[in-house]
C-alpha atoms as a PDB file:
ATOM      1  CA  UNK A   1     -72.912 -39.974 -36.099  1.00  0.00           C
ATOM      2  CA  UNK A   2     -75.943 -38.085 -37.638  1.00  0.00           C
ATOM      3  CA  UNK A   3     -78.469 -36.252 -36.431  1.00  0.00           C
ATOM      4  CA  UNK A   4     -80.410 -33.105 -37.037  1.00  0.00           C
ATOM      5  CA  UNK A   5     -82.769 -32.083 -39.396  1.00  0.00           C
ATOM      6  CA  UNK A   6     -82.833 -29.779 -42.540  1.00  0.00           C
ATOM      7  CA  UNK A   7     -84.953 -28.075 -45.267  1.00  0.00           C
ATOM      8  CA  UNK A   8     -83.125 -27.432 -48.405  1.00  0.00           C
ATOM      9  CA  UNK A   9     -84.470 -27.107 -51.748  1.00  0.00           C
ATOM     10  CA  UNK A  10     -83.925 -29.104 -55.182  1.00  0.00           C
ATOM     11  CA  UNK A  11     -82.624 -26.987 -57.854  1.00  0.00           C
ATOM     12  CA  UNK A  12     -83.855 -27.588 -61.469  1.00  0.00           C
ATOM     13  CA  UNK A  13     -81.176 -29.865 -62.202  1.00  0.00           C
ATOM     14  CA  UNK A  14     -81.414 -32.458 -59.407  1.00  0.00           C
ATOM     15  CA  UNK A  15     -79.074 -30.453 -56.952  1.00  0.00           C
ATOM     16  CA  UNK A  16     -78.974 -30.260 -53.490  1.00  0.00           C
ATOM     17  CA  UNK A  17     -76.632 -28.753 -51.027  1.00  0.00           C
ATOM     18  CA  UNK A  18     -75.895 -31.063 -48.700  1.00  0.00           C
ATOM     19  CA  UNK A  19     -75.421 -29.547 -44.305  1.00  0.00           C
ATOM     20  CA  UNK A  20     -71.947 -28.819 -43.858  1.00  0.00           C
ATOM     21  CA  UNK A  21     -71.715 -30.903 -40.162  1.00  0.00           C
ATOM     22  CA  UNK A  22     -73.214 -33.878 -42.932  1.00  0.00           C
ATOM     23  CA  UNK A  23     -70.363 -33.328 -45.738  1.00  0.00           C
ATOM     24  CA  UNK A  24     -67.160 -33.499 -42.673  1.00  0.00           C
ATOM     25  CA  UNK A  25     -68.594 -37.273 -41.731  1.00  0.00           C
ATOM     26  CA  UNK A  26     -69.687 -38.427 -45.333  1.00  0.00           C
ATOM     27  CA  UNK A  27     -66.880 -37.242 -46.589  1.00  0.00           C
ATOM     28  CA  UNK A  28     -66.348 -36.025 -50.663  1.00  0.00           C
ATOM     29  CA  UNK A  29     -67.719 -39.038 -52.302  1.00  0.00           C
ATOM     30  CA  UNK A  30     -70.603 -41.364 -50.769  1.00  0.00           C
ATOM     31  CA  UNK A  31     -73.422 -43.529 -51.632  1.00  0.00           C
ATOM     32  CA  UNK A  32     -76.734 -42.563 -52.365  1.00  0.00           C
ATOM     33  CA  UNK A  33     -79.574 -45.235 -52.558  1.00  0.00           C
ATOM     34  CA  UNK A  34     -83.310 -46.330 -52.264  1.00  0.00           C
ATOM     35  CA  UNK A  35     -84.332 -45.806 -48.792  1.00  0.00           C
ATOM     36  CA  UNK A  36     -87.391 -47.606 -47.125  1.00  0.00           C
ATOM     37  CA  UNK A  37     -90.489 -45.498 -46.118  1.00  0.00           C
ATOM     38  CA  UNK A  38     -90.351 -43.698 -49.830  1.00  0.00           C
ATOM     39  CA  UNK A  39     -87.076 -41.773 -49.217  1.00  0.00           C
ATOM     40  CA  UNK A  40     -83.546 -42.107 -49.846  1.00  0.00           C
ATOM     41  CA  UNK A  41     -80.779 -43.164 -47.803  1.00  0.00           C
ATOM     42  CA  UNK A  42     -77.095 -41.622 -47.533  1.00  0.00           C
ATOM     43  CA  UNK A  43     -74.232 -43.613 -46.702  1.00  0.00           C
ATOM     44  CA  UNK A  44     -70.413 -42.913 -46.145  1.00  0.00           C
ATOM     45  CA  UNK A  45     -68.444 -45.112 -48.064  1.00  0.00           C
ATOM     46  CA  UNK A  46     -67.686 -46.870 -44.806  1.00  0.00           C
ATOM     47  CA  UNK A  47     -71.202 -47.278 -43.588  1.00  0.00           C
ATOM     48  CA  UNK A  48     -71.876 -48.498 -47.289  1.00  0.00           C
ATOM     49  CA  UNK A  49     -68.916 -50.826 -46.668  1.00  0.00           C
ATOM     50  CA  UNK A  50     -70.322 -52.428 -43.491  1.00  0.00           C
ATOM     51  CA  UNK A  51     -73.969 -52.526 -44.942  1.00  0.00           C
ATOM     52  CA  UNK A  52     -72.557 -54.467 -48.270  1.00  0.00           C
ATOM     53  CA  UNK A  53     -71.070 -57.054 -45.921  1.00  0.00           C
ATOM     54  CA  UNK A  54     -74.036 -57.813 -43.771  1.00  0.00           C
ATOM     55  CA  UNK A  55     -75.973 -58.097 -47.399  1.00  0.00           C
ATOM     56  CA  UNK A  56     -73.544 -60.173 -48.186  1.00  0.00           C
ATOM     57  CA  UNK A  57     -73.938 -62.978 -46.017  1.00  0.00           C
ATOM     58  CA  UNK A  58     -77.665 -63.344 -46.761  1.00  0.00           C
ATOM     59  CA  UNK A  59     -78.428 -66.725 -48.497  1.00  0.00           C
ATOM     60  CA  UNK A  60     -78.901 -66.877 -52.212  1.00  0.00           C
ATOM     61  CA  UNK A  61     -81.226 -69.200 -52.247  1.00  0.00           C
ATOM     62  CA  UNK A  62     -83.896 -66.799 -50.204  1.00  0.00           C
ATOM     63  CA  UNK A  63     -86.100 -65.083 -52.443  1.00  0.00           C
ATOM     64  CA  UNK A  64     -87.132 -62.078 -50.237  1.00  0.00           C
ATOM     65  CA  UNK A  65     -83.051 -61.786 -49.361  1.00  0.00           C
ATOM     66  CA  UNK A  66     -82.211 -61.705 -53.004  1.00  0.00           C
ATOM     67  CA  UNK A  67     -85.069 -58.809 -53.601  1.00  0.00           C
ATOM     68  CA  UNK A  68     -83.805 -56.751 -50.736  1.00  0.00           C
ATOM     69  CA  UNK A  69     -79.990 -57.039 -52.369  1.00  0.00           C
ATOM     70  CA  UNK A  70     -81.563 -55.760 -55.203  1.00  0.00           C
ATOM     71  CA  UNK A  71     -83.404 -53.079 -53.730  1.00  0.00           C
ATOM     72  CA  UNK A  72     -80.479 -51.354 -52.267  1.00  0.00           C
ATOM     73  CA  UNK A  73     -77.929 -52.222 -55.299  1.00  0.00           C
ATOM     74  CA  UNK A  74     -79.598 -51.347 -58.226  1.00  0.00           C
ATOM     75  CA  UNK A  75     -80.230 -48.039 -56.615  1.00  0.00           C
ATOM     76  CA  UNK A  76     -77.411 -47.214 -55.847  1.00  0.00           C
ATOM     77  CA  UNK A  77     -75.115 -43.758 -57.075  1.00  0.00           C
ATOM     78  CA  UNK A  78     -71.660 -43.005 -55.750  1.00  0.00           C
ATOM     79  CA  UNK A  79     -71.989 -38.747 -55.071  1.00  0.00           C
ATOM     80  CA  UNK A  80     -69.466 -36.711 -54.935  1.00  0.00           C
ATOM     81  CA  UNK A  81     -69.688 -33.005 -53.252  1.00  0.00           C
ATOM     82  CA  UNK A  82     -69.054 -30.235 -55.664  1.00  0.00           C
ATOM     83  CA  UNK A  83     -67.556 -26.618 -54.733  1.00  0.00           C
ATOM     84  CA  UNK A  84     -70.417 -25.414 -53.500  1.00  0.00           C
ATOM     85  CA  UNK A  85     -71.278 -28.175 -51.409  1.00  0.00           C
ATOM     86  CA  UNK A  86     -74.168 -29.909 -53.793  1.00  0.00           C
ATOM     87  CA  UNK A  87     -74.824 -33.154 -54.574  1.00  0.00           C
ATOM     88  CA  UNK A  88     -76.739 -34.234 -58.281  1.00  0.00           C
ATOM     89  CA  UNK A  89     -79.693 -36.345 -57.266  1.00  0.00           C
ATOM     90  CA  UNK A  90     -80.024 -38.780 -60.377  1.00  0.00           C
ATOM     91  CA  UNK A  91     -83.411 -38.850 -61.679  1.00  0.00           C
ATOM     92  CA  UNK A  92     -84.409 -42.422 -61.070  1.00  0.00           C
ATOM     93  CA  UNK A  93     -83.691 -41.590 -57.215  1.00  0.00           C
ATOM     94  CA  UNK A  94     -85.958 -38.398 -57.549  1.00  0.00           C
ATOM     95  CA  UNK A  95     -88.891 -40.108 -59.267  1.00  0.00           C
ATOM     96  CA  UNK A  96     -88.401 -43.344 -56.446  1.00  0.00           C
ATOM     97  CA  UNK A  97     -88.772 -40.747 -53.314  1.00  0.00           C
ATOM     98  CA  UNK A  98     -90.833 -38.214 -55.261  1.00  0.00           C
ATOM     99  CA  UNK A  99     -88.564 -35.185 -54.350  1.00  0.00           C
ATOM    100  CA  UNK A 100     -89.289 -32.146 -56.828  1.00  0.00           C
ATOM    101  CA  UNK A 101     -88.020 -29.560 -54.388  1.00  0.00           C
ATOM    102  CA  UNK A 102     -88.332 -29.184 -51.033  1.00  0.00           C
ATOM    103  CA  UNK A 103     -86.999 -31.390 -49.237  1.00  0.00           C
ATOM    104  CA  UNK A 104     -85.571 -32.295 -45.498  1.00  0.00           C
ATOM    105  CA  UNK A 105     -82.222 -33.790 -44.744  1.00  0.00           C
ATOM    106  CA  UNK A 106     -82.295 -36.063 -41.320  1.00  0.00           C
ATOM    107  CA  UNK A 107     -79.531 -37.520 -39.576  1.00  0.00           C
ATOM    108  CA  UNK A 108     -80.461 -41.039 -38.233  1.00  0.00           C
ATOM    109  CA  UNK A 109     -76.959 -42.338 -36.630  1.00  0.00           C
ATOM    110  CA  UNK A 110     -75.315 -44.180 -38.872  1.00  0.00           C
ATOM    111  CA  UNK A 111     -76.923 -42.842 -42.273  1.00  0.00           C
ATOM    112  CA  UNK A 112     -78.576 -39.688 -43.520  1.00  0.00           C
ATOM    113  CA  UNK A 113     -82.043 -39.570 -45.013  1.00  0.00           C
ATOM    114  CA  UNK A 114     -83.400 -37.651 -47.778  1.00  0.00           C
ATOM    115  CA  UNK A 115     -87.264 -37.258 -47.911  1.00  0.00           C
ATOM    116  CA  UNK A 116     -89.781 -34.871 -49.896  1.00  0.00           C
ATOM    117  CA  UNK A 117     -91.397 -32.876 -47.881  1.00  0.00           C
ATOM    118  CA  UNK A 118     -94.957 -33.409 -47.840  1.00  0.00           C
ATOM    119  CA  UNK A 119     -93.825 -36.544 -46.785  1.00  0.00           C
ATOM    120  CA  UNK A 120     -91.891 -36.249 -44.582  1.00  0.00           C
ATOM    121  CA  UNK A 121     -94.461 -34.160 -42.687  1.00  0.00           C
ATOM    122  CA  UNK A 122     -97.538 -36.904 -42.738  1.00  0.00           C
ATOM    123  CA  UNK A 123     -94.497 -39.316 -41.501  1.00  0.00           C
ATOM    124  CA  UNK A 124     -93.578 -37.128 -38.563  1.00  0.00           C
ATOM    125  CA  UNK A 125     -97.194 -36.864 -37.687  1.00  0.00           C
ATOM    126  CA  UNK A 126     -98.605 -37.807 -34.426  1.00  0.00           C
ATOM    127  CA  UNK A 127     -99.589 -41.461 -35.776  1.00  0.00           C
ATOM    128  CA  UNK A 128     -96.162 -42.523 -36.826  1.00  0.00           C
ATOM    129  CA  UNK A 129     -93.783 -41.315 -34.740  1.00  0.00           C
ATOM    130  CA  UNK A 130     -96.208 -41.240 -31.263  1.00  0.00           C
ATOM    131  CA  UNK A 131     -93.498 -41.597 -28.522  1.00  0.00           C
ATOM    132  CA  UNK A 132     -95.541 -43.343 -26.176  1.00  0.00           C
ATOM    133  CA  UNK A 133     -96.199 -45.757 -28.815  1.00  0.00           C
ATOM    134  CA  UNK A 134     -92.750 -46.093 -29.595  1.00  0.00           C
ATOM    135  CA  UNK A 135     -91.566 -46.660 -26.093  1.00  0.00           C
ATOM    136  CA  UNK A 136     -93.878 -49.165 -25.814  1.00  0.00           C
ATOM    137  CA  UNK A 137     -92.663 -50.936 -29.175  1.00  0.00           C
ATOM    138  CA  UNK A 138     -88.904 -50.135 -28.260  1.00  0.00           C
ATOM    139  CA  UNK A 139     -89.609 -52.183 -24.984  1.00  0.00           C
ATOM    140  CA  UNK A 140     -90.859 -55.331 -26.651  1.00  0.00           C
ATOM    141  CA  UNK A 141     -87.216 -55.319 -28.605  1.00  0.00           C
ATOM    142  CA  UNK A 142     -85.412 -54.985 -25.428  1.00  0.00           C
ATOM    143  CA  UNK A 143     -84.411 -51.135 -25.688  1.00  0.00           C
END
C-alpha cells in the first residue's frame, strides 16, 4: 500500500528520484500513465495488471468506455528505476500534468501520484479536499 507524501524536484532531463519505501512496492520496472485531476498515475506492474482487466471488460460498443481505454493506454510508459533511484518522465507525460520541476509524490493505496506543484497545492486547498465535506460525500457512497 501507498501513502505519504513527497517533494522532489525534476532534473533537466525529465528525471525524478522516486521515495525509496515507493521503489520496494513498485518494484524495478512499472507503469507510468495519464492520471485524472491533471497528474500522473504510478502503477506496479500488478496494479497495472488488475486495472487492464477491469478495462477490459468494458463494452466496445460504449463510446465514453472506449475514450477512457484510450486515455489510460495511449499514455502509458513502462519505467524502470536506475542506480540512483530515478525514473525518466517522457515528455508527453510532463507537458499532460505540466510538471517542470517541483513536484510532490503521493501515495494513494493502490497507486502513486505524481503532480506539479502549484497544483497540487490549489488541489489540497480547503475547497477540495474539506473533510467535513468529504465525510459527508463518503456517507452518501456507503463509507
Amino acid at each position: 500500500m501507498f501513502y505519504g507524501e513527497f517533494q522532489h524536484t525534476v532534473d533537466p532531463k525529465g528525471r525524478v528520484i522516486v521515495p525509496s519505501t515507493f521503489r520496494e512496492e513498485l518494484g524495478e520496472k512499472f507503469i507510468l500513465t495519464k492520471g485524472l485531476d491533471d497528474c500522473l498515475f504510478v502503477y506496479s506492474k500488478t496494479e497495472w495488471s488488475n486495472l487492464e482487466a477491469k478495462l477490459k471488460t468494458l463494452p466496445l460498443s460504449n463510446k465514453d468506455a472506449r475514450a477512457f481505454v484510450r486515455f489510460f493506454f495511449s499514455g502509458a510508459a513502462e519505467c524502470e528505476v536506475d542506480k540512483q533511484g530515478r525514473i525518466l518522465i517522457p515528455q508527453n507525460l510532463r507537458n499532460y500534468a505540466g510538471l517542470e520541476k517541483d513536484i510532490y509524490i503521493i501515495g494513494v493505496s493502490t497507486r502513486v501520484e505524481v503532480w506539479d506543484k502549484a497544483k497540487w497545492e490549489t488541489y489540497n486547498g480547503d475547497e477540495n479536499l474539506n473533510p467535513d465535506s468529504i465525510a459527508e460525500k463518503m456517507s452518501m457512497l456507503g463509507i
